[in-house]
Protein backbone atom coordinates (compact mmCIF):
# COMPACT_ATOMS: atom_id res chain seq x y z
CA UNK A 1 86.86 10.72 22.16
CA UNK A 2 83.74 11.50 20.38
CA UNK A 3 83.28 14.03 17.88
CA UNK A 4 80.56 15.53 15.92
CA UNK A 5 80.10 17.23 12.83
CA UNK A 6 76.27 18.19 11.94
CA UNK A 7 75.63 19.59 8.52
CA UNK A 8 73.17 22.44 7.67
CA UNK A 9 70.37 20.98 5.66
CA UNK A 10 68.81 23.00 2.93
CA UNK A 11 71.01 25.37 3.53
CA UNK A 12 70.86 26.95 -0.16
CA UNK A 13 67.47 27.74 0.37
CA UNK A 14 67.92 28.94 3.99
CA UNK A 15 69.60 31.36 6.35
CA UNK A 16 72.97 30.48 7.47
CA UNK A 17 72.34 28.80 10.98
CA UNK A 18 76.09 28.12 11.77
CA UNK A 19 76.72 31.16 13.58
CA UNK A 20 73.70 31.12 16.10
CA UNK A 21 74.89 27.37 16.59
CA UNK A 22 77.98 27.96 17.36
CA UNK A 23 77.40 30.89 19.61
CA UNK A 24 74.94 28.65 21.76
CA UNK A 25 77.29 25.72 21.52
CA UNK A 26 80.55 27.41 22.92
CA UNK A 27 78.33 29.32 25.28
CA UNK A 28 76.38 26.93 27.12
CA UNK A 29 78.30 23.64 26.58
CA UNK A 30 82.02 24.96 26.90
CA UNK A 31 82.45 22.43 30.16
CA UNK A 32 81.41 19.57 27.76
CA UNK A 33 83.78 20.59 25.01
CA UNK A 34 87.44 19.79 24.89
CA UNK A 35 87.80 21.83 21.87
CA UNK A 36 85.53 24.62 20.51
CA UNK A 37 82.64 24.18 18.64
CA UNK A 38 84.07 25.63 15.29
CA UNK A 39 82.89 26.09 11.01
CA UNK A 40 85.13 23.51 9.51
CA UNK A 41 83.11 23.70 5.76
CA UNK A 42 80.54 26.73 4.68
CA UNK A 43 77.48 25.07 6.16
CA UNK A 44 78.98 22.73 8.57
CA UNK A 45 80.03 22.38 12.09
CA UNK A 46 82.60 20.32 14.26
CA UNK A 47 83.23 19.64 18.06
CA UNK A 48 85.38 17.46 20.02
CA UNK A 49 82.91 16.43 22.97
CA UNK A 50 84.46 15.32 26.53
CA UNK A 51 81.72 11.94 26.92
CA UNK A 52 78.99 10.47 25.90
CA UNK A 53 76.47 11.88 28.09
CA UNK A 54 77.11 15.25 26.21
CA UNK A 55 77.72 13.97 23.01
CA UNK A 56 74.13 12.65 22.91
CA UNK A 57 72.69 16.01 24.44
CA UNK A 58 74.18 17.79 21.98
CA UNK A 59 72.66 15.58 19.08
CA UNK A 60 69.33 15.55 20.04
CA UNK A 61 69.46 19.75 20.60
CA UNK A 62 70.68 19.83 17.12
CA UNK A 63 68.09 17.36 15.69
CA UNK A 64 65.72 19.15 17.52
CA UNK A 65 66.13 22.01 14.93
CA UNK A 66 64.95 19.92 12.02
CA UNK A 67 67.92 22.57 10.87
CA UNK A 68 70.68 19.75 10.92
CA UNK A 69 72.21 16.29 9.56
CA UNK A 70 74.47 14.81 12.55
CA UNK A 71 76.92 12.54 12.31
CA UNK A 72 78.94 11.21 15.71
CA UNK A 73 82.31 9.58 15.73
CA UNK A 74 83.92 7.35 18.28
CA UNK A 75 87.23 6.80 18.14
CA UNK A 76 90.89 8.33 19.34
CA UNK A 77 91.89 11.84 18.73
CA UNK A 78 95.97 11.58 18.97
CA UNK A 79 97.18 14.16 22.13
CA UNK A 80 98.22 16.69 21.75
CA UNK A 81 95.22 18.21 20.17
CA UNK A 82 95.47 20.74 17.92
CA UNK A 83 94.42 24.44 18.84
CA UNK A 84 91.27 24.10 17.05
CA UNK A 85 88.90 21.37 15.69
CA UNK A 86 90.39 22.05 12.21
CA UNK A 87 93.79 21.83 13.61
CA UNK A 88 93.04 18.20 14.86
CA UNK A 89 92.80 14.54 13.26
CA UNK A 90 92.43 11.12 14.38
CA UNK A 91 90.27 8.59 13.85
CA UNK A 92 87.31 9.67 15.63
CA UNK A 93 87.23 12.48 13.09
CA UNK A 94 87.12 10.07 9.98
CA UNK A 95 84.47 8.28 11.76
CA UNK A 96 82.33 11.15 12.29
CA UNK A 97 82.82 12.05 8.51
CA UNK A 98 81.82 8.36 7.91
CA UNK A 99 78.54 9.50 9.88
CA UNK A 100 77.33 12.23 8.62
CA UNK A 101 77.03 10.83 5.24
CA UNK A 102 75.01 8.28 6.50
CA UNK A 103 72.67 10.49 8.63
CA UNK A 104 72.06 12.57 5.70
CA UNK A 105 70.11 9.69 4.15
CA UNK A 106 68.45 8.83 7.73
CA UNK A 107 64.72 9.18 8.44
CA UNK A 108 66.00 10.87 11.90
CA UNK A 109 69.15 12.76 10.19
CA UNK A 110 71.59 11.38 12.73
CA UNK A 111 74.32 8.54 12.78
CA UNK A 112 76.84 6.95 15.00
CA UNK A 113 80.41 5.44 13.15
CA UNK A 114 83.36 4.34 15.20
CA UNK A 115 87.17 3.67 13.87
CA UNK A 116 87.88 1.26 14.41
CA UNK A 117 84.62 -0.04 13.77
CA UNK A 118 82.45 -1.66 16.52
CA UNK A 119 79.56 -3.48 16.42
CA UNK A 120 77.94 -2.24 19.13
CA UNK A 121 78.47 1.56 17.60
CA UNK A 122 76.35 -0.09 14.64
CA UNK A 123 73.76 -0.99 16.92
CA UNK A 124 73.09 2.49 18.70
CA UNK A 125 71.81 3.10 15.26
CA UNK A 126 68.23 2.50 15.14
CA UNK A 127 67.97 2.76 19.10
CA UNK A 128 68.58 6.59 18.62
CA UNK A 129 66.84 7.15 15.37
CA UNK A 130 63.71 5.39 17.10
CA UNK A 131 64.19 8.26 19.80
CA UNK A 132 65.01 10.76 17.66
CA UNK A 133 61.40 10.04 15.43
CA UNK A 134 59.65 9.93 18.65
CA UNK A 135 60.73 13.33 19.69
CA UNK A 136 60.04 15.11 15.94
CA UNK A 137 56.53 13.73 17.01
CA UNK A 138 55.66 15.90 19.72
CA UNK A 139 53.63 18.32 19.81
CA UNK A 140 54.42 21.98 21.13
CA UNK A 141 52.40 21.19 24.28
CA UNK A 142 54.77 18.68 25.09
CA UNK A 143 57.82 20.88 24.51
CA UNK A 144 56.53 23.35 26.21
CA UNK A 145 56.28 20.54 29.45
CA UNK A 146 59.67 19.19 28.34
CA UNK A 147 61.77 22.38 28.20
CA UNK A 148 60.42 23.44 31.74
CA UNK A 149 61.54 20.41 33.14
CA UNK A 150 64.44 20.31 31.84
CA UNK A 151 65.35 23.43 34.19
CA UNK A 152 64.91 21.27 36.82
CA UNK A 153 61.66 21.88 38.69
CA UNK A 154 59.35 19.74 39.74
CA UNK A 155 56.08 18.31 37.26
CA UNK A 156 53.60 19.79 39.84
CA UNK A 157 55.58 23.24 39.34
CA UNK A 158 55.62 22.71 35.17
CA UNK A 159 51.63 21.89 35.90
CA UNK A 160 51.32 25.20 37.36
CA UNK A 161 53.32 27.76 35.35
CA UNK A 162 51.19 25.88 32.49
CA UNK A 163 48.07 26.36 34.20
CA UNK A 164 47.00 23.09 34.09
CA UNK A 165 46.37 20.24 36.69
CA UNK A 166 48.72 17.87 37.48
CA UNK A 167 47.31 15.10 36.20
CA UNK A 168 47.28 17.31 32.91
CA UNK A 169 50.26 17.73 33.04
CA UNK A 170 50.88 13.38 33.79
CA UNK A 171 48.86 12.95 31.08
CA UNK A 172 50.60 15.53 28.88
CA UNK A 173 54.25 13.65 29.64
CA UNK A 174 52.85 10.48 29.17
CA UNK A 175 51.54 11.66 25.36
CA UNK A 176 55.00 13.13 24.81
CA UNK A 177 56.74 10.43 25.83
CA UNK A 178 59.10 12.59 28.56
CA UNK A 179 59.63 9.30 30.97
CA UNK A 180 60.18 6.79 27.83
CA UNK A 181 62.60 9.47 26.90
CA UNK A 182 64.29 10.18 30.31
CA UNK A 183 65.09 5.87 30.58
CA UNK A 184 66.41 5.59 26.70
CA UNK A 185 68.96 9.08 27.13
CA UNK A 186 70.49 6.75 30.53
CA UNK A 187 70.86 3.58 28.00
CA UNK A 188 72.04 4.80 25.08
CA UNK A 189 74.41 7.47 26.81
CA UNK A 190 75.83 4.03 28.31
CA UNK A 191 75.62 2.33 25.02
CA UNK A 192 77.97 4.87 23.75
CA UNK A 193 80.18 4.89 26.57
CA UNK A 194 80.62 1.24 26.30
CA UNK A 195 81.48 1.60 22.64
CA UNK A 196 84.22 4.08 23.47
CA UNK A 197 85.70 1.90 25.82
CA UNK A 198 85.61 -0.71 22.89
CA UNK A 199 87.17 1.05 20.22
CA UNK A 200 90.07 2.46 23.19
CA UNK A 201 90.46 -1.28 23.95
CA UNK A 202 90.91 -2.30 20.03
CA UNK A 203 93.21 0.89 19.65
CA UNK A 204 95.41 -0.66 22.85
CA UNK A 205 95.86 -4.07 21.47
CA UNK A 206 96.81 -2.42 17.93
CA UNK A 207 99.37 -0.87 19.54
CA UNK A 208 100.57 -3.51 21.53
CA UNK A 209 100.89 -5.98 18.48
CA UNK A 210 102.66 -2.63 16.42
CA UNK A 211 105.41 -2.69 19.38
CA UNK A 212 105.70 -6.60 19.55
């Protein structure tokens, strides 16, 4: 399983964003969630995410912010689960705790930890903080591109609610980096899919040599 816990940063000398987050969270990624999104600390929050695909999304929406440190953890979450994220324990949670001490000292405030651990968690490291620095680099033109294709039209019907030509609008996603971006979410969603299956593997043979 993979869960995360992101951190408010600064959030002394801020507005407590923990409720809108959570309100977007358990409205618009419920599917993706096999337990609520929930405030596990004053300033922090906790999810138990269904796969890697999601797990990623929801990272990079929250790094998006600049409001949040985010740590992910790979690892098992014992069945049954508990009736809320606080209610729960396992591994994967000590690995995301793991993680978002590290991210807090990251350039891209983001970390992956797996328990037990795994190399190739390790690597996904600089692979997503190298996406994650590209992104803080874009400019609001290239949002503005990004978020309207992320609804799902076409880049010759982004060009035109923009006003701009198409090849504006090519050369605007080729500044921002959209396709670059589009390839590493497909690699690195598999990258941490493949770790999962790792750490489930390691788990398996622990308990196989516990029963021998």
């Amino acid at each position: 399983m993979f869960v995360i816990t992101a951190d408010q940063r600064n959030s002394r000398r801020s507005a407590d964003a923990v409720a809108e987050a959570l309100g977007k969270l358990n409205a618009e990624r419920a599917d993706d969630l096999a337990l609520a999104a929930e405030r596990t600390a004053g300033d922090e929050v906790q999810m138990l995410v269904n796969s890697p695909q999601a797990t990623l999304e929801i990272a990079l929406e929250l790094t998006r912010t600049g409001q949040w440190s985010v740590g992910i953890g790979i690892g098992a979450v014992p069945a049954p689960f508990g009736t809320t994220v606080r209610a729960t324990s396992g591994p994967a949670f000590i690995a995301a705790r793991t993680a978002i001490d590290r991210a807090k000292k990251s350039p891209a405030k983001c970390a992956v930890e797996s328990d037990p651990t795994s190399e190739l968690a390790r690597d996904i490291d600089p692979l997503l903080e190298l996406l994650i620095l590209m992104r803080n680099r874009r400019t609001d033109n290239g949002w503005q591109l990004y978020d309207l294709l992320s609804t799902g039209i076409t880049q010759a019907d982004a060009a035109e609610k923009l006003g701009i030509s198409p090849q504006s609008a090519s050369q605007r996603a080729l500044v921002a980096g959209l396709r670059t971006e589009e390839d590493a979410v497909v690699a690195l969603a598999n990258l941490l899919d493949r770790a999962h299956s790792g750490v489930d593997e390691e788990n398996s043979r622990d308990a196989e040599e516990g029963t021998s």
